[in-house]
Protein backbone atom coordinates (compact mmCIF):
# COMPACT_ATOMS: atom_id res chain seq x y z
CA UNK A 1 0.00 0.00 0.00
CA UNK A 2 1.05 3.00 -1.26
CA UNK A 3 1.81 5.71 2.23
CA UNK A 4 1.89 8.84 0.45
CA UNK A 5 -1.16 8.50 -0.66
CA UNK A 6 -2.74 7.21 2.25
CA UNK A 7 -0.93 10.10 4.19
CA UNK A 8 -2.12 12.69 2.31
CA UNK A 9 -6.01 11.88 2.80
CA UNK A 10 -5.26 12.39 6.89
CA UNK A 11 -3.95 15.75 5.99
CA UNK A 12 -5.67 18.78 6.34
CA UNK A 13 -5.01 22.49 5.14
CA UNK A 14 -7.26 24.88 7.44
CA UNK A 15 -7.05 28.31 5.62
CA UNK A 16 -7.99 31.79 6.28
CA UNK A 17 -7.81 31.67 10.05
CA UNK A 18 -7.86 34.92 12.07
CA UNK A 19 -4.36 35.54 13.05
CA UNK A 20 -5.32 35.80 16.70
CA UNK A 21 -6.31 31.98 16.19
CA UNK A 22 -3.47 29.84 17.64
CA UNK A 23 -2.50 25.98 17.93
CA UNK A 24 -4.24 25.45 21.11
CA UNK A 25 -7.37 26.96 19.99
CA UNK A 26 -7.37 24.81 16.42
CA UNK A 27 -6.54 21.75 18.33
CA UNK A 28 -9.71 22.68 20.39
CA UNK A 29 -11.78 22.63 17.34
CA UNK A 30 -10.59 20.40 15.41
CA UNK A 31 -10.56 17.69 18.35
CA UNK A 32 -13.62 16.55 18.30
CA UNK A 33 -13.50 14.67 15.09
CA UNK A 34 -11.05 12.39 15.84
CA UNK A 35 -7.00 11.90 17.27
CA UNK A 36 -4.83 14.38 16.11
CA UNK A 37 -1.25 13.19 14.83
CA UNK A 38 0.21 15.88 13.88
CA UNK A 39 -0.32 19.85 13.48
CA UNK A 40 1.80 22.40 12.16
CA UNK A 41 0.76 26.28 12.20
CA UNK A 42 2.60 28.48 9.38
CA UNK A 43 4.08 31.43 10.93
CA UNK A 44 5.92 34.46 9.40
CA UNK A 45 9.82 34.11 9.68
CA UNK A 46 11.17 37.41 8.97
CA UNK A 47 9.41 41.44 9.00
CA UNK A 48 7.35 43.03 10.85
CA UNK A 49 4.88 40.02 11.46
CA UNK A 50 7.96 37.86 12.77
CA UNK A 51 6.64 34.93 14.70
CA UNK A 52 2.84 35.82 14.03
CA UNK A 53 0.46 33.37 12.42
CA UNK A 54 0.06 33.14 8.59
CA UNK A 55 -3.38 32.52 8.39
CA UNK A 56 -2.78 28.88 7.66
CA UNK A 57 -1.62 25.28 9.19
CA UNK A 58 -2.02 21.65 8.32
CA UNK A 59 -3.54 19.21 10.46
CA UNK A 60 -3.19 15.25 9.82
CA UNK A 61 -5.50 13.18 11.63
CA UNK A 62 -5.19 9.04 12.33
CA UNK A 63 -7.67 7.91 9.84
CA UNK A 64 -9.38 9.41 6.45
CA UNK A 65 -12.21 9.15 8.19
CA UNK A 66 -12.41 11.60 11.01
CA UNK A 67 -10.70 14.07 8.05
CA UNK A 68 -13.51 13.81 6.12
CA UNK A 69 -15.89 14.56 9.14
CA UNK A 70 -14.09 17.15 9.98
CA UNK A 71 -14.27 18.35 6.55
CA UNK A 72 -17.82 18.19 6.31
CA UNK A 73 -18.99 19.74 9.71
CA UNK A 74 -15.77 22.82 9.70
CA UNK A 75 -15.37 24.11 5.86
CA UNK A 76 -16.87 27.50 5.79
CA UNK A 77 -17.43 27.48 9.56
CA UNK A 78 -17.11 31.36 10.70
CA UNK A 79 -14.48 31.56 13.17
CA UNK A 80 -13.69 35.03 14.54
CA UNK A 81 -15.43 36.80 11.52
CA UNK A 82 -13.73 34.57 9.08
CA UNK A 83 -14.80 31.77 6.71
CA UNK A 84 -12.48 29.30 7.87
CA UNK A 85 -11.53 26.92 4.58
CA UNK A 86 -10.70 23.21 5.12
CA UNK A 87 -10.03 20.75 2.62
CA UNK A 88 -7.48 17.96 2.08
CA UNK A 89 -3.91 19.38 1.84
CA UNK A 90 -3.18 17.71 -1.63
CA UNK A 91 -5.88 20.10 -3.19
CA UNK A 92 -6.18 23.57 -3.53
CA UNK A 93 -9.39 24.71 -2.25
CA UNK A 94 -10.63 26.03 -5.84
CA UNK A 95 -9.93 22.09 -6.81
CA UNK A 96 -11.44 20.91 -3.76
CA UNK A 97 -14.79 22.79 -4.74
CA UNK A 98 -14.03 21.80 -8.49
CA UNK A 99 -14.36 18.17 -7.73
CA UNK A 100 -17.75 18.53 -5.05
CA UNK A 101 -19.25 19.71 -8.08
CA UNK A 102 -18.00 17.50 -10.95
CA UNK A 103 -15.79 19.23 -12.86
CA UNK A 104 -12.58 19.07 -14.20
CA UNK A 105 -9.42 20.61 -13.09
CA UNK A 106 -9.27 24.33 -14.74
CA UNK A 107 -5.27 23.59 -15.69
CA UNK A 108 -3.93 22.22 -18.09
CA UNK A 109 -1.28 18.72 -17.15
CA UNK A 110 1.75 19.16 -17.09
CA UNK A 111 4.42 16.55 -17.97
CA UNK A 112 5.52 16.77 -14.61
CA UNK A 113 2.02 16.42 -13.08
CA UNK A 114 1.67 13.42 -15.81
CA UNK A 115 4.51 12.16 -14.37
CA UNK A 116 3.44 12.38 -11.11
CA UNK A 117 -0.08 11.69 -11.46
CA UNK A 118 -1.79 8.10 -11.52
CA UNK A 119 -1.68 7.54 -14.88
CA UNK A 120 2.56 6.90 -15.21
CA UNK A 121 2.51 6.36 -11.41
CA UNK A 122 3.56 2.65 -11.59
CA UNK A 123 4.62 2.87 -14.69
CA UNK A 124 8.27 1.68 -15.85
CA UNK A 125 11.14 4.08 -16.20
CA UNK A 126 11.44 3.37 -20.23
CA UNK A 127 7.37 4.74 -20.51
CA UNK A 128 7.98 7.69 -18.87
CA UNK A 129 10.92 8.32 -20.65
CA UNK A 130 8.52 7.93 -23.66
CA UNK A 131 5.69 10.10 -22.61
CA UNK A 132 8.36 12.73 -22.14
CA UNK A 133 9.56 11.93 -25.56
CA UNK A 134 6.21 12.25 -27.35
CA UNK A 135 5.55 15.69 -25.23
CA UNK A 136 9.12 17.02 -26.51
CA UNK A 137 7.94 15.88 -30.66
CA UNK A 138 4.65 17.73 -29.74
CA UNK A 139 6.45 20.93 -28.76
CA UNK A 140 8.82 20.54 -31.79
CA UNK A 141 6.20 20.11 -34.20
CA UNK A 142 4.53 23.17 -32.84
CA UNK A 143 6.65 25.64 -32.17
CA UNK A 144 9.14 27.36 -35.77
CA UNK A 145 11.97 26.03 -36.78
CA UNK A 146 15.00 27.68 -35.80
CA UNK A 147 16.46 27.09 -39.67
CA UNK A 148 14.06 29.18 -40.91
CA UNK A 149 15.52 32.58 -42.25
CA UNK A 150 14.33 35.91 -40.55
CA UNK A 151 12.60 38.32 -42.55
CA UNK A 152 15.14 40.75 -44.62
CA UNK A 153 16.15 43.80 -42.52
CA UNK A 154 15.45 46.99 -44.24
CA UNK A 155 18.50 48.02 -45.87
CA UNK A 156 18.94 51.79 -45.30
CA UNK A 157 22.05 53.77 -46.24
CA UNK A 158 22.82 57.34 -45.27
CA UNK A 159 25.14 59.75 -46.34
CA UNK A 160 27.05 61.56 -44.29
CA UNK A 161 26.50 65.14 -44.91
CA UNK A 162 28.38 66.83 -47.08
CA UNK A 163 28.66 70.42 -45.36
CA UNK A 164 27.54 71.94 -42.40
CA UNK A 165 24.15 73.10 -44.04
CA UNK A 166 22.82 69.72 -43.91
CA UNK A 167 18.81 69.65 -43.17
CA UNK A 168 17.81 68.41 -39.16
CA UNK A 169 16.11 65.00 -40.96
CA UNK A 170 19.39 63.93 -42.14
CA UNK A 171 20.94 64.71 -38.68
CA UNK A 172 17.80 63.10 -36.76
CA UNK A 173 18.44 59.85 -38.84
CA UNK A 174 22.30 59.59 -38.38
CA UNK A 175 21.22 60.52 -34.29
CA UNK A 176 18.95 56.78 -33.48
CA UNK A 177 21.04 54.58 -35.53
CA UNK A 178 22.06 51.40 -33.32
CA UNK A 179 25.26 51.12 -34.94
């Protein structure tokens, strides 16, 4: 059995918290639902907010189970004037909502989320060395060659000027010229 995975449906992200919020007070509420194994509250490491709250933590409970009840009965909860958001910690809340409601992710995979997503998951080294492969041909195919020729520069000569009565046009030319 894969841990990672079963790891990550224990763990909880609890966002927008009040910053006056701190671990005692989420263990508190989050307590009910089940043994907590672990808890870890973001704080700010350097400015002005040094050592204050972020607004944020993850929480990882002992079984799916009591994460998903304390999904259902906290997300959205108002805690201190603030809609407290709790979801899984492997989603984002936007795809957290996403997949309540059926729909796909709004992004686009990545080779690197293919990679890491269930699809080459157990796969063999060699076939995701080839899925990388076929991504590369589709970039070549789409993007210009770099053979092709650029389009002829405009092929402007000026004189210098003859005299000191030259007109301010020729002058104004001579003045931007890169070169």
């Amino acid at each position: 059995m894969n841990t990672t995975k079963s790891a990550n449906t224990k763990r909880l992200y609890i966002g927008n918290l009040d910053e006056s919020i701190n671990e005692y007070a989420i263990i508190q509420l989050f307590k009910p639902f089940g043994k907590i194994t672990f808890i870890e509250v973001m704080v700010h490491w350097t400015g002005e907010k040094k050592g204050r709250p972020r607004g944020y933590c993850f929480l990882e409970y002992e079984t799916k189970e009591q994460a998903l009840a304390a999904i259902s009965k906290l997300h959205g909860k108002t805690i201190k004037g603030k809609s407290i958001v709790v979801s899984f910690a492997h989603m984002t809340p936007e795809q957290d909502e996403a997949k309540k409601r059926g729909q796909a992710s709004p992004h686009k995979p990545t080779t690197l989320s293919l990679l890491k997503g269930q699809r080459l998951k157990n796969a063999s080294t060699d076939a995701k060395i080839r899925a990388i492969e076929r991504k590369l041909d589709l970039l070549k195919r789409s993007t210009p060659s770099p053979s092709a020729s650029p389009p002829p520069a405009s092929q402007t000569t000026t004189k210098a000027p003859s005299n000191a009565s030259s007109n301010s046009a020729s002058k104004a030319q001579n003045r931007y010229r890169p070169y």
